[in-house]
N, C-alpha and C. Protein backbone atom coordinates (compact mmCIF):
# COMPACT_ATOMS: atom_id res chain seq x y z
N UNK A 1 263.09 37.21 50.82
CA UNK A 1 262.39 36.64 51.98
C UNK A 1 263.27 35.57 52.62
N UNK A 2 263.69 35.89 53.74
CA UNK A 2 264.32 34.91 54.82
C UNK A 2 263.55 33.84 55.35
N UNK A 3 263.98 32.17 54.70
CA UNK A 3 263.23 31.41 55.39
C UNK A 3 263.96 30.60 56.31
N UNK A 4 263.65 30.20 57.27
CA UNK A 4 264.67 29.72 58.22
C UNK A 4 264.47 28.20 57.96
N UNK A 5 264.95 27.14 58.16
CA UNK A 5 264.57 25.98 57.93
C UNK A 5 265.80 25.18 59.39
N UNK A 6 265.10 25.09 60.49
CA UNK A 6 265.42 24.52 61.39
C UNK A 6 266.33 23.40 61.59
N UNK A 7 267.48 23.16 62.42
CA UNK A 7 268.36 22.27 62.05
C UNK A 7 268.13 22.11 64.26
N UNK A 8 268.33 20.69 64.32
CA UNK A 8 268.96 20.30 65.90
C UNK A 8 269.21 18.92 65.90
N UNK A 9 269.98 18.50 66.87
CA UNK A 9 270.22 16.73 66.45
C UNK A 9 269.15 15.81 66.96
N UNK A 10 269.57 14.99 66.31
CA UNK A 10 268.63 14.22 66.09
C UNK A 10 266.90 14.43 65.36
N UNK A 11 266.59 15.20 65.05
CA UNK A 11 265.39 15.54 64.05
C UNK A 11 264.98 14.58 63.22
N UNK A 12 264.09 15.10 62.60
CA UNK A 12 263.73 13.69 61.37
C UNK A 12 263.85 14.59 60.03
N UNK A 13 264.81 13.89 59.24
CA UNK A 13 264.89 14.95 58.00
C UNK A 13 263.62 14.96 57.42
N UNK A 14 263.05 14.03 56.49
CA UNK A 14 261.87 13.99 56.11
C UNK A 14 261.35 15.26 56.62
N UNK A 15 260.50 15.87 58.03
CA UNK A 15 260.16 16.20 58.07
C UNK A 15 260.51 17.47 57.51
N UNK A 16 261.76 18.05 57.33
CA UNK A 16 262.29 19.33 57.01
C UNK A 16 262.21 19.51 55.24
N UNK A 17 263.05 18.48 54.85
CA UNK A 17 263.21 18.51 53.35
C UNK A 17 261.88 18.53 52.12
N UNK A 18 261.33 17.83 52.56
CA UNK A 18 260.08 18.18 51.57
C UNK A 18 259.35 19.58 52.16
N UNK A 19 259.46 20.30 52.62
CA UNK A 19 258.95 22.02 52.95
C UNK A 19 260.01 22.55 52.37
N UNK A 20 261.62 21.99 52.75
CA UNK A 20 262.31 22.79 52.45
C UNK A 20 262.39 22.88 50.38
N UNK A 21 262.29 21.58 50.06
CA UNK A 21 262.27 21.80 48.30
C UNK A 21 261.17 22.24 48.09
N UNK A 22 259.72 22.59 48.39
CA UNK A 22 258.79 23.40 48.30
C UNK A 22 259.24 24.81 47.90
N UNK A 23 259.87 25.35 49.19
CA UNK A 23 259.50 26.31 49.72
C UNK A 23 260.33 27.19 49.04
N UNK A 24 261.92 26.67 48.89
CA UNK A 24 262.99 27.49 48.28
C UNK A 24 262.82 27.21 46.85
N UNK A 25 261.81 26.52 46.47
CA UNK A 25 261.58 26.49 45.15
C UNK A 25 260.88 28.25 44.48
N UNK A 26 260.54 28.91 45.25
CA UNK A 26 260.05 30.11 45.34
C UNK A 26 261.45 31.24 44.87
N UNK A 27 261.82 32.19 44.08
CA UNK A 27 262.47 32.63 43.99
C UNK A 27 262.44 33.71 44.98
N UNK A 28 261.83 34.21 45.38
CA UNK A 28 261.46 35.29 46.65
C UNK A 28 262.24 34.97 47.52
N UNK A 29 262.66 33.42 47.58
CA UNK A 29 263.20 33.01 49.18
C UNK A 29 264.08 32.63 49.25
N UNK A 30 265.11 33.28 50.30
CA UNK A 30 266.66 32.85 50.57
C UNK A 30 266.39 32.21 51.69
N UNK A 31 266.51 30.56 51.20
CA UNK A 31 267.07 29.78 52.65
C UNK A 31 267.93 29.40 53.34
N UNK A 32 267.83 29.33 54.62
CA UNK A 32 268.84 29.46 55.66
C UNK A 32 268.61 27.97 56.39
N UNK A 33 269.50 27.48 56.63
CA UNK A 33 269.78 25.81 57.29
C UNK A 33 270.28 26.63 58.91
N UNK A 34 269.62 26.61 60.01
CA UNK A 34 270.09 27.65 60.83
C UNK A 34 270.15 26.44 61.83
N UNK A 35 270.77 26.57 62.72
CA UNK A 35 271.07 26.04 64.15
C UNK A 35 271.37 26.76 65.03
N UNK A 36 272.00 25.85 66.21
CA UNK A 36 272.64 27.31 67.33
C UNK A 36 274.01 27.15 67.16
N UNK A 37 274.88 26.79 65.87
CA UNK A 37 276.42 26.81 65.46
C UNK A 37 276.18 26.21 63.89
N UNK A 38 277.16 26.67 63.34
CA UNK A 38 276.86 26.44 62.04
C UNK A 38 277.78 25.07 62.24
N UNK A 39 277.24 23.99 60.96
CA UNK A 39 278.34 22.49 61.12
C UNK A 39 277.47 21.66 60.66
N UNK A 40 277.87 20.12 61.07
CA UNK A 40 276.80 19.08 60.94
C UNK A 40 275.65 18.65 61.65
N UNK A 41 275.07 18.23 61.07
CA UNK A 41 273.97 18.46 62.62
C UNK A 41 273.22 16.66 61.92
N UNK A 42 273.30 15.85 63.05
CA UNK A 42 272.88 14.26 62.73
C UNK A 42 271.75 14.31 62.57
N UNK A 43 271.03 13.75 61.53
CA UNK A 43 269.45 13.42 62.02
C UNK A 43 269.14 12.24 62.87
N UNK A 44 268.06 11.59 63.44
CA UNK A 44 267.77 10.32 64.21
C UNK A 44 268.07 9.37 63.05
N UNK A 45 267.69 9.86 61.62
CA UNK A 45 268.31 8.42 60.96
C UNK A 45 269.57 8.17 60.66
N UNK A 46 270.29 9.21 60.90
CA UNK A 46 271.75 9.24 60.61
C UNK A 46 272.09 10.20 59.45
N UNK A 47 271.23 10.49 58.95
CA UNK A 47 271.80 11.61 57.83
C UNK A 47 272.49 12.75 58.50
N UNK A 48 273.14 13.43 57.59
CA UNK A 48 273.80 14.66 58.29
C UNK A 48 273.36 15.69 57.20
N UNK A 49 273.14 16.75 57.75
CA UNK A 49 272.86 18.25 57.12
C UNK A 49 273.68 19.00 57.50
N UNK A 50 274.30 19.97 57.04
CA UNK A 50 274.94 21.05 57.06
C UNK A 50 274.09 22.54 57.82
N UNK A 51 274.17 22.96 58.96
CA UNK A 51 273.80 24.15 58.99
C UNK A 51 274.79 25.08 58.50
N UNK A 52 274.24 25.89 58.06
CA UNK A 52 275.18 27.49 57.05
C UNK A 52 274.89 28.43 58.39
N UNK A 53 274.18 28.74 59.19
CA UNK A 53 274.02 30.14 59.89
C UNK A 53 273.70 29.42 60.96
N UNK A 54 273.72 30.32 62.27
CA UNK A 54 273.77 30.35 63.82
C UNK A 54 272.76 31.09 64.19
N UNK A 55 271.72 30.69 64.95
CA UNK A 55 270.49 31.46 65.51
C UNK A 55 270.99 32.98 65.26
N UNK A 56 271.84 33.04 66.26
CA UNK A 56 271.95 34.72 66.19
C UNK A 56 272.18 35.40 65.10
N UNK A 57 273.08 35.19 64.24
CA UNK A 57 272.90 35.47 62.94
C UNK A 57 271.56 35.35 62.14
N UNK A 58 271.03 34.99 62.76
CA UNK A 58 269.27 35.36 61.95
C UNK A 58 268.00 35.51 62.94
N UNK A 59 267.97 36.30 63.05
CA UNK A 59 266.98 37.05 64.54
C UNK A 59 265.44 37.18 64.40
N UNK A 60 265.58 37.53 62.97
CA UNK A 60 263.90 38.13 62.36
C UNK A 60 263.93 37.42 60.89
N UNK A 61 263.67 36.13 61.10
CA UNK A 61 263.29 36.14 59.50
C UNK A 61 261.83 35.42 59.02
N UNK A 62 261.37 35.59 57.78
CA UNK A 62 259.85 36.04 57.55
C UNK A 62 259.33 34.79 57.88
N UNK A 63 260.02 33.35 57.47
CA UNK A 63 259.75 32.14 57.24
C UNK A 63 260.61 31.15 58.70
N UNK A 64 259.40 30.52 59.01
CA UNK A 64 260.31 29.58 60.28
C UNK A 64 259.39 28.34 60.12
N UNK A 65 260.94 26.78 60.00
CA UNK A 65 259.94 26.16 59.57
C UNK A 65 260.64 24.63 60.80
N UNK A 66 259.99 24.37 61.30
CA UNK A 66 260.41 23.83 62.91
C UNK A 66 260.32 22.24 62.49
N UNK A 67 261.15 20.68 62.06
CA UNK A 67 260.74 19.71 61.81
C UNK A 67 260.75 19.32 63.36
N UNK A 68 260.19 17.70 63.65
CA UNK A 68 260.27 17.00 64.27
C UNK A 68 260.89 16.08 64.51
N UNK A 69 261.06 14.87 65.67
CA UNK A 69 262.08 14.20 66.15
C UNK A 69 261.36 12.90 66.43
N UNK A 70 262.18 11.79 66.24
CA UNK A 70 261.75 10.27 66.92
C UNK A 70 261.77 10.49 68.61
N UNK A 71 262.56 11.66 68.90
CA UNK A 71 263.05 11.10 69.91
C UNK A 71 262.24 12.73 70.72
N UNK A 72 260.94 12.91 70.46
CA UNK A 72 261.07 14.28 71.03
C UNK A 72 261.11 14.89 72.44
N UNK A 73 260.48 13.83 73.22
CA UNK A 73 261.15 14.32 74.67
C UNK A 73 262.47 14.77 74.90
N UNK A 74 263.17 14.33 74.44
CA UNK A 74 264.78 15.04 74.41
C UNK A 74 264.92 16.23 74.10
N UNK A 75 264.13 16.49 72.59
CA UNK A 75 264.22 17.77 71.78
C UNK A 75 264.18 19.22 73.00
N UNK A 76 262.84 19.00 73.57
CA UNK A 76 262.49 19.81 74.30
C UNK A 76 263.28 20.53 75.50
N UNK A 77 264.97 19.27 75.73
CA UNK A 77 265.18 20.40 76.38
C UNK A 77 266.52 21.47 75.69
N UNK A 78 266.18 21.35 74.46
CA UNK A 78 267.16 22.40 73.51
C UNK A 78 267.04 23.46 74.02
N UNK A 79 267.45 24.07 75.04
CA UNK A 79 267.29 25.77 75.32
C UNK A 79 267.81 27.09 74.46
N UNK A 80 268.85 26.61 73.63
CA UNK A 80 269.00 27.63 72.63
C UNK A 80 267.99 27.47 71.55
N UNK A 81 267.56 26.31 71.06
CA UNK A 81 266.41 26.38 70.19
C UNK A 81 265.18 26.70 70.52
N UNK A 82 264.71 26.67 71.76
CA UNK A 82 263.87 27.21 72.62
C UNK A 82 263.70 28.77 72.41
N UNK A 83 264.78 28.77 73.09
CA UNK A 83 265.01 30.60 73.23
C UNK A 83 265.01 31.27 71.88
N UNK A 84 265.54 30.37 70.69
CA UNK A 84 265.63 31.13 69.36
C UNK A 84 264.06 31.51 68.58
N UNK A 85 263.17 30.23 69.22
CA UNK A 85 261.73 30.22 68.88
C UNK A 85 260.99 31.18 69.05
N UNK A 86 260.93 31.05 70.51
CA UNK A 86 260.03 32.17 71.28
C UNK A 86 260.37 33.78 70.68
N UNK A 87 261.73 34.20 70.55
CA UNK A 87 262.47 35.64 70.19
C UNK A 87 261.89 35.67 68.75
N UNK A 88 261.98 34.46 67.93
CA UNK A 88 262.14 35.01 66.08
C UNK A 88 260.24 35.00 66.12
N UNK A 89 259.71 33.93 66.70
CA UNK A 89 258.42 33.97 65.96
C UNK A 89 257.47 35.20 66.45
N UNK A 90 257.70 36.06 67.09
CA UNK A 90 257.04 37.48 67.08
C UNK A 90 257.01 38.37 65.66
N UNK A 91 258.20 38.19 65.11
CA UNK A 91 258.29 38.89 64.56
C UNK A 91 258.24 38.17 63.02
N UNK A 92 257.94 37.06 62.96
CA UNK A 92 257.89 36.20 61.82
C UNK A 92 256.35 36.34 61.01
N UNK A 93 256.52 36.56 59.64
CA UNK A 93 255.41 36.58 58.76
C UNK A 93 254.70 35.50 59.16
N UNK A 94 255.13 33.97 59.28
CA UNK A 94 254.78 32.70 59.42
C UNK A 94 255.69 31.60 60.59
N UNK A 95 255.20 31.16 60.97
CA UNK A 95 256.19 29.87 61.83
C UNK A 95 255.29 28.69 61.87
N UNK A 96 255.62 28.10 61.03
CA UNK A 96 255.47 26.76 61.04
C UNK A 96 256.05 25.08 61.40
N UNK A 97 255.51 24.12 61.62
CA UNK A 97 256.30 22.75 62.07
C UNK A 97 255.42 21.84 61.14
N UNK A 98 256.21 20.50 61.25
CA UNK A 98 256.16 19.56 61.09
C UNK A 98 256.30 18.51 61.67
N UNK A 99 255.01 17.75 62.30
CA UNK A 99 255.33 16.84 62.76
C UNK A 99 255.36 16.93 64.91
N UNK A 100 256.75 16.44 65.05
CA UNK A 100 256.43 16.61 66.99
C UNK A 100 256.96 18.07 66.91
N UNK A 101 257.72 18.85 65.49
CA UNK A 101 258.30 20.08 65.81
C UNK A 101 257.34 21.54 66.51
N UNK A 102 255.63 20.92 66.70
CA UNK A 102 255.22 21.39 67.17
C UNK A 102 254.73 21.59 68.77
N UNK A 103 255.15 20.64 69.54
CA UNK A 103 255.75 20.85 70.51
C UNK A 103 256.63 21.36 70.85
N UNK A 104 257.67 21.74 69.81
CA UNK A 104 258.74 22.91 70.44
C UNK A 104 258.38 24.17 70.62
N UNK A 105 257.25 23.89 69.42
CA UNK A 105 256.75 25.33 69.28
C UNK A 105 256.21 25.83 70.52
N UNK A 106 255.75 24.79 71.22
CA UNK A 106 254.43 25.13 72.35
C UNK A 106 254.95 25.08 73.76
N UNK A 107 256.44 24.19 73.89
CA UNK A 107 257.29 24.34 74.59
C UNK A 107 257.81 26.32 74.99
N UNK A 108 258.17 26.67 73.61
CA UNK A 108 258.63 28.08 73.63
C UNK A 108 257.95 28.78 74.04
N UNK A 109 256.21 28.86 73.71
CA UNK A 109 254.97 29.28 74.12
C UNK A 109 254.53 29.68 72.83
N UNK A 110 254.82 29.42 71.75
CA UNK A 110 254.11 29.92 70.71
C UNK A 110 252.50 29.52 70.86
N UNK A 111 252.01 28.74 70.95
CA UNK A 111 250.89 27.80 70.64
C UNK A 111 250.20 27.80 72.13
N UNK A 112 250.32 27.90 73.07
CA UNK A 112 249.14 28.20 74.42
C UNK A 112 248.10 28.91 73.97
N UNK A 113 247.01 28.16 74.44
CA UNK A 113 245.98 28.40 73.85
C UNK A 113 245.54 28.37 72.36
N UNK A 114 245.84 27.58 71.41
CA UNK A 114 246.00 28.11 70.57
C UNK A 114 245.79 26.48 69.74
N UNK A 115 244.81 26.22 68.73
CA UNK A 115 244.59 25.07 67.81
C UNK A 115 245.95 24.93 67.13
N UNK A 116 246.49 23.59 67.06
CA UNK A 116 247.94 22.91 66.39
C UNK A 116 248.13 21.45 66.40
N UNK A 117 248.64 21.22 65.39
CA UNK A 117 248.44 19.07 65.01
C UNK A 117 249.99 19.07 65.57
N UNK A 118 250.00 17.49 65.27
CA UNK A 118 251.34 16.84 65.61
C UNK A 118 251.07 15.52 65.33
N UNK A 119 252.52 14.74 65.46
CA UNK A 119 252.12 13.18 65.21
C UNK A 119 250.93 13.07 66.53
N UNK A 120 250.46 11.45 65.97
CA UNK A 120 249.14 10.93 66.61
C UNK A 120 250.02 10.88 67.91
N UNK A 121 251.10 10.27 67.92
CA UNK A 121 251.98 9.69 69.28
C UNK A 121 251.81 10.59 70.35
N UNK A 122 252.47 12.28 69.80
CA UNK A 122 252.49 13.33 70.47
C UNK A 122 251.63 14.14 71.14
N UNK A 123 250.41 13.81 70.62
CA UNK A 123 248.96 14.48 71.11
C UNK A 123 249.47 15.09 72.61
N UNK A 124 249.18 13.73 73.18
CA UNK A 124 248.80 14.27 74.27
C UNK A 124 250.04 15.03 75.04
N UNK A 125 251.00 14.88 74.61
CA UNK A 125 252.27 15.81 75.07
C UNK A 125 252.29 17.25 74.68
N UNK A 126 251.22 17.60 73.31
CA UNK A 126 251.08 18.65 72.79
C UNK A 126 250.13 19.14 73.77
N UNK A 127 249.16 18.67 73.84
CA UNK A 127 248.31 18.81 75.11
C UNK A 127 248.68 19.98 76.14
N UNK A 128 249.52 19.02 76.50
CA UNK A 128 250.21 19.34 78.12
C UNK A 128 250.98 20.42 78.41
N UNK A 129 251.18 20.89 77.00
CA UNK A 129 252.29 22.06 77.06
C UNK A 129 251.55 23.23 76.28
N UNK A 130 249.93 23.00 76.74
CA UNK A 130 249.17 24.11 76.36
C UNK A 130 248.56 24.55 75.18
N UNK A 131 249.32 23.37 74.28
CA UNK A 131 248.10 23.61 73.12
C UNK A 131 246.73 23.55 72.79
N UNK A 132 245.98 23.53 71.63
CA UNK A 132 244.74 23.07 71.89
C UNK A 132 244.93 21.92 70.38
N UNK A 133 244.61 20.65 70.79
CA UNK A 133 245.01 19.59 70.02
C UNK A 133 243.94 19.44 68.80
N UNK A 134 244.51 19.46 67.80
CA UNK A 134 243.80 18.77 66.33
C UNK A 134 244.26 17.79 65.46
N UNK A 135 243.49 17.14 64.99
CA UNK A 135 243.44 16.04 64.09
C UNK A 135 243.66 16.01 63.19
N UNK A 136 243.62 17.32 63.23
CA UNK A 136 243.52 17.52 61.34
C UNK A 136 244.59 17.50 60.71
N UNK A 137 245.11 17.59 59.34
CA UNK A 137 246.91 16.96 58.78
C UNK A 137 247.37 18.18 58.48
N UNK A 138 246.40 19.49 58.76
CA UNK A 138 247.24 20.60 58.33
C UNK A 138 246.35 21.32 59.22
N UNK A 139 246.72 22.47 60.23
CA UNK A 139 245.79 23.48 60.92
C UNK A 139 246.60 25.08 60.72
N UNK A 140 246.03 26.09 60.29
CA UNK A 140 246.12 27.38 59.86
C UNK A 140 245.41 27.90 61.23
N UNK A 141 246.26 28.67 62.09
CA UNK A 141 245.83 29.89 62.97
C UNK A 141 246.61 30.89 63.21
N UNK A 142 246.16 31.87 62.42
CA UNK A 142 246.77 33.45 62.32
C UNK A 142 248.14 33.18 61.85
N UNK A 143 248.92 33.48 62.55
CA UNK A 143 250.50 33.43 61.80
C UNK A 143 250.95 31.95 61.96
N UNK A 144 250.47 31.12 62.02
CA UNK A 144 251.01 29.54 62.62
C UNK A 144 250.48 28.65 61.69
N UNK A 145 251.16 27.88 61.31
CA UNK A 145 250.71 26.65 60.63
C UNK A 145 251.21 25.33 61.06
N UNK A 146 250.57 24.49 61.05
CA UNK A 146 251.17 23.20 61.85
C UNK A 146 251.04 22.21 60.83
N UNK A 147 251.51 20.59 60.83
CA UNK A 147 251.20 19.61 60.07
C UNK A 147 251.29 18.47 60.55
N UNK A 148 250.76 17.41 60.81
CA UNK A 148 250.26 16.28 61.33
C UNK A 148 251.89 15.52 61.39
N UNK A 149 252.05 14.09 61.30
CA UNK A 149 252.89 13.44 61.08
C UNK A 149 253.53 13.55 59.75
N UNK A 150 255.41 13.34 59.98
CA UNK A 150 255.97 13.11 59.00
C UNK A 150 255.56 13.81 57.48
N UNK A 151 255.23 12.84 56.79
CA UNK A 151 254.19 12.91 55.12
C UNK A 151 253.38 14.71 54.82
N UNK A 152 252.77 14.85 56.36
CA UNK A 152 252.70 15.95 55.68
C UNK A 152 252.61 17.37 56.30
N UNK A 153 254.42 17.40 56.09
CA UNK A 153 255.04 18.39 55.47
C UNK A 153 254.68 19.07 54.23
N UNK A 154 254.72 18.01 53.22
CA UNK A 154 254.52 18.98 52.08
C UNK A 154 253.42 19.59 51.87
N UNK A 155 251.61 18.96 52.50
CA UNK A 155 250.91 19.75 52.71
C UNK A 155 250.83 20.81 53.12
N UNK A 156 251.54 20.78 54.54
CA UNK A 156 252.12 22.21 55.12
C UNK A 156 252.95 23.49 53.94
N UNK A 157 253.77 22.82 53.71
CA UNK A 157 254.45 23.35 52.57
C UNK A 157 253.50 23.95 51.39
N UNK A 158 252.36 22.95 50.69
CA UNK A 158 251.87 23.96 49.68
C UNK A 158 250.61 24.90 50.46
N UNK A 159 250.24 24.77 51.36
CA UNK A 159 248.89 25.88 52.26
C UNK A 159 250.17 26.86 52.48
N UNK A 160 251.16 26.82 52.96
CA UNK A 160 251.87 27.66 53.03
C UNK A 160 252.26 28.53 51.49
N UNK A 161 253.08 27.90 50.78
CA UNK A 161 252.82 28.60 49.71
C UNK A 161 251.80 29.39 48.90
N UNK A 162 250.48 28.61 49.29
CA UNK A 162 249.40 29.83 48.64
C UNK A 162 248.99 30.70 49.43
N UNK A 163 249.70 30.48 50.88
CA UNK A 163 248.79 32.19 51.56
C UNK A 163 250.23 32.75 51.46
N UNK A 164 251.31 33.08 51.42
CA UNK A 164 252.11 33.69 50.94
C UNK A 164 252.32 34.55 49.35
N UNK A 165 251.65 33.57 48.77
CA UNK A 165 251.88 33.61 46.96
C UNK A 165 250.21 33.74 46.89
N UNK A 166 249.49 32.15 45.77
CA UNK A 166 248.52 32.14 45.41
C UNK A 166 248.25 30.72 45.26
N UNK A 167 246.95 30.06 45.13
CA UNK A 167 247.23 28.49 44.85
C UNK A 167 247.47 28.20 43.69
N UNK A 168 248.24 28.99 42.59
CA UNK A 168 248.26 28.81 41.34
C UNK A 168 249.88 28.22 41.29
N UNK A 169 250.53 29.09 42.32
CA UNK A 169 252.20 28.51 42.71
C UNK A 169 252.13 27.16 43.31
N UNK A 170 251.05 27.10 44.33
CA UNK A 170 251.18 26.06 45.28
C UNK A 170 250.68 24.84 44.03
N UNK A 171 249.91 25.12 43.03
CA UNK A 171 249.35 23.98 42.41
C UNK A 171 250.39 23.45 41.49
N UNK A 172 251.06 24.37 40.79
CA UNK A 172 252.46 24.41 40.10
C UNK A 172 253.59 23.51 40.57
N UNK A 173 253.69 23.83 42.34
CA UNK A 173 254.48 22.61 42.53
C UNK A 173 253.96 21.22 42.86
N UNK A 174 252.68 21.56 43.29
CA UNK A 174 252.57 20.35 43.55
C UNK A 174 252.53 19.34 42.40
N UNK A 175 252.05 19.87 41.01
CA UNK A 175 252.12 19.35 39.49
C UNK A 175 254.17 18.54 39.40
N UNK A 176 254.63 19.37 39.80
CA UNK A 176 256.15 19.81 39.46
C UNK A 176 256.98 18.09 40.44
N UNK A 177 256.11 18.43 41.89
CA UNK A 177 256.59 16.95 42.77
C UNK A 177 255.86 16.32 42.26
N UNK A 178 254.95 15.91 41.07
CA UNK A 178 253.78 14.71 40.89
C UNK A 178 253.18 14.16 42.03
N UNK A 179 253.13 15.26 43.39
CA UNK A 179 252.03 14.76 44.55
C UNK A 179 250.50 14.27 44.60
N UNK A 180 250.66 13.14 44.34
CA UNK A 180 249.51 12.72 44.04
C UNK A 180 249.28 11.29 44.46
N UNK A 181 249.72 11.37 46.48
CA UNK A 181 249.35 9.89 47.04
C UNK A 181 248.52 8.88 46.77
N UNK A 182 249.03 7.61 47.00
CA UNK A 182 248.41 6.86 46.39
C UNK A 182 248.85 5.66 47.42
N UNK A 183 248.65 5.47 48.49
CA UNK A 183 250.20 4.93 49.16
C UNK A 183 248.90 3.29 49.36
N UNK A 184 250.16 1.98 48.99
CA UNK A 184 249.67 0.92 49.32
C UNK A 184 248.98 0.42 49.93
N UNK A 185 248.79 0.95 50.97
CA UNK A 185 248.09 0.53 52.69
C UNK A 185 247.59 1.57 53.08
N UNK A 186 246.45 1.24 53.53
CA UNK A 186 245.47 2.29 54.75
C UNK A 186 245.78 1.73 55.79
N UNK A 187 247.09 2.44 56.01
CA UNK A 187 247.74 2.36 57.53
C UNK A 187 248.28 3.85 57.91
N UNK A 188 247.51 4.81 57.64
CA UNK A 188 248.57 5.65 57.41
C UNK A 188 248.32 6.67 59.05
N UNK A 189 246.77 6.37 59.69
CA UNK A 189 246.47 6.97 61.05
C UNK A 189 246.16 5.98 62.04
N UNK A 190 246.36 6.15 63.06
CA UNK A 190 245.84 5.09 64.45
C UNK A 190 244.43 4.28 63.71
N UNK A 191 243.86 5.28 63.68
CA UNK A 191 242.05 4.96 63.04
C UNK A 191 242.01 4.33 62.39
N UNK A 192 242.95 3.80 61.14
CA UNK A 192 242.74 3.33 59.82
C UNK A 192 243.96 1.84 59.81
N UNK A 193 245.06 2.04 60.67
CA UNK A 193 246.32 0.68 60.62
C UNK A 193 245.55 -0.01 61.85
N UNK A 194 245.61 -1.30 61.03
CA UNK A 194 245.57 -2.97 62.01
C UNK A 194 245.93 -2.49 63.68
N UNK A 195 244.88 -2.80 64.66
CA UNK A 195 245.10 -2.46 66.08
C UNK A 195 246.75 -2.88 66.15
N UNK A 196 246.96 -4.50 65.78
CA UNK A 196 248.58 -5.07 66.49
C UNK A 196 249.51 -4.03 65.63
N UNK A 197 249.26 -3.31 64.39
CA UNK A 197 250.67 -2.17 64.26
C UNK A 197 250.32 -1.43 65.12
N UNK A 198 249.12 -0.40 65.33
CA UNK A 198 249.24 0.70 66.32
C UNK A 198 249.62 -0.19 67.79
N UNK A 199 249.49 -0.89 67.76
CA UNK A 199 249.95 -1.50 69.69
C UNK A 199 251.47 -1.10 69.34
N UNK A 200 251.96 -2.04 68.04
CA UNK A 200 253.31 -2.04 68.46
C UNK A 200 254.34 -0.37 68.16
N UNK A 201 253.84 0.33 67.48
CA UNK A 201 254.26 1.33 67.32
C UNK A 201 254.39 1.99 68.50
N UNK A 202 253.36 2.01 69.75
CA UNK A 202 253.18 2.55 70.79
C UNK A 202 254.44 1.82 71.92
N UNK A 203 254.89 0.68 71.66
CA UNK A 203 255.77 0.05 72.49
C UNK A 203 257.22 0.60 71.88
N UNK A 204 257.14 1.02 71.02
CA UNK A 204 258.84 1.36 70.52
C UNK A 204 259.22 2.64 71.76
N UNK A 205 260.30 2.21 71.77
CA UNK A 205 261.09 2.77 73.10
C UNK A 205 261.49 4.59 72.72
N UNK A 206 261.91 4.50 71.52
CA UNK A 206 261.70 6.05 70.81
C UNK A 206 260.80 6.88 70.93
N UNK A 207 259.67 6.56 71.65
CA UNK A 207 258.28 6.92 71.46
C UNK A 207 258.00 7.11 72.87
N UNK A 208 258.46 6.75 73.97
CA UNK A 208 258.01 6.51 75.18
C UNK A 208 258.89 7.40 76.04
């Protein structure tokens, strides 16, 4: 099973890497670090990843897994990643994102008409480009799976694993990462962090 695991600059690794150690944790699945040239590819925090394969070199494969960006207005105007979206996810068992990577999705047209999360930030940009917006940290429709902000990915990652497999795999890893949040602060949605963080989060220039 061909899983594609999305590479473009500036992205947010986070969002990719915890799906991606999920997912290729599966022996079924050969993953692919794909871009539109194989090389380095920067993240927004500065990490660098290696893509191995070039869109075209992988046309149809079963698994597509789209992260997100600090910076995603930019993302959007990737036209080879665009164009690679729209072409592979017809024919894809699954296509999934993480994070604003679902606006690319909806950019391409995967998602018109169609229920899909994203960061809180992104809503309404998801909106606009024809989705139908949810709240929820993980949304399942027909071949599409989406996942809220950042963190969860790996949710995405194990719902994904049990409709592929069973939740007996998906429970396995999640045992295997010791996922079992617990995180210091209930700051983790608009709804729940101190109004002055959500103000100031909304003023960061990355965001706007």
């Amino acid at each position: 099973m061909d899983a594609a695991f999305v590479l473009y600059d500036n992205m947010t690794a986070l969002d990719l890497i915890g799906p991606y150690d999920a997912i290729s944790a599966m022996p079924e699945v050969t993953p692919h670090f794909v871009a539109a040239r194989p090389g380095p590819i920067r993240c927004d925090s500065g990490l660098v990843i290696q893509a191995d394969t070039a869109f075209d070199e992988l046309p149809r494969p079963e698994v597509i897994v789209v992260p997100g960006s600090s910076t995603w207005h930019a993302a959007l105007d990737d036209e080879p990643l665009l164009a690679w979206l729209a072409t592979a996810h017809p024919t894809a068992t699954w296509t999934t994102s993480v994070c604003t990577g679902s606006t690319l999705l909806a950019k391409a047209g995967v998602l018109t008409g169609r229920p899909a999360t994203t960061h809180w930030l992104a809503r309404d940009l998801l909106a606009d480009l024809g989705a139908v917006v949810s709240t929820e940290r993980v949304v399942v429709d027909g071949d599409v799976i989406t996942a809220a902000g950042v963190s969860a990915g790996i949710d995405m990652a194990l719902t994904l694993i049990a409709k592929l497999w069973d939740e007996h795999r998906a429970q396995l890893v999640q045992l295997m990462f010791e996922y079992d949040p617990r995180p210091p602060f209930d700051a983790g949605s608009p709804e729940t962090a101190p109004p002055q963080v959500v103000a100031f989060a909304r003023s960061l220039p990355s965001h706007n």
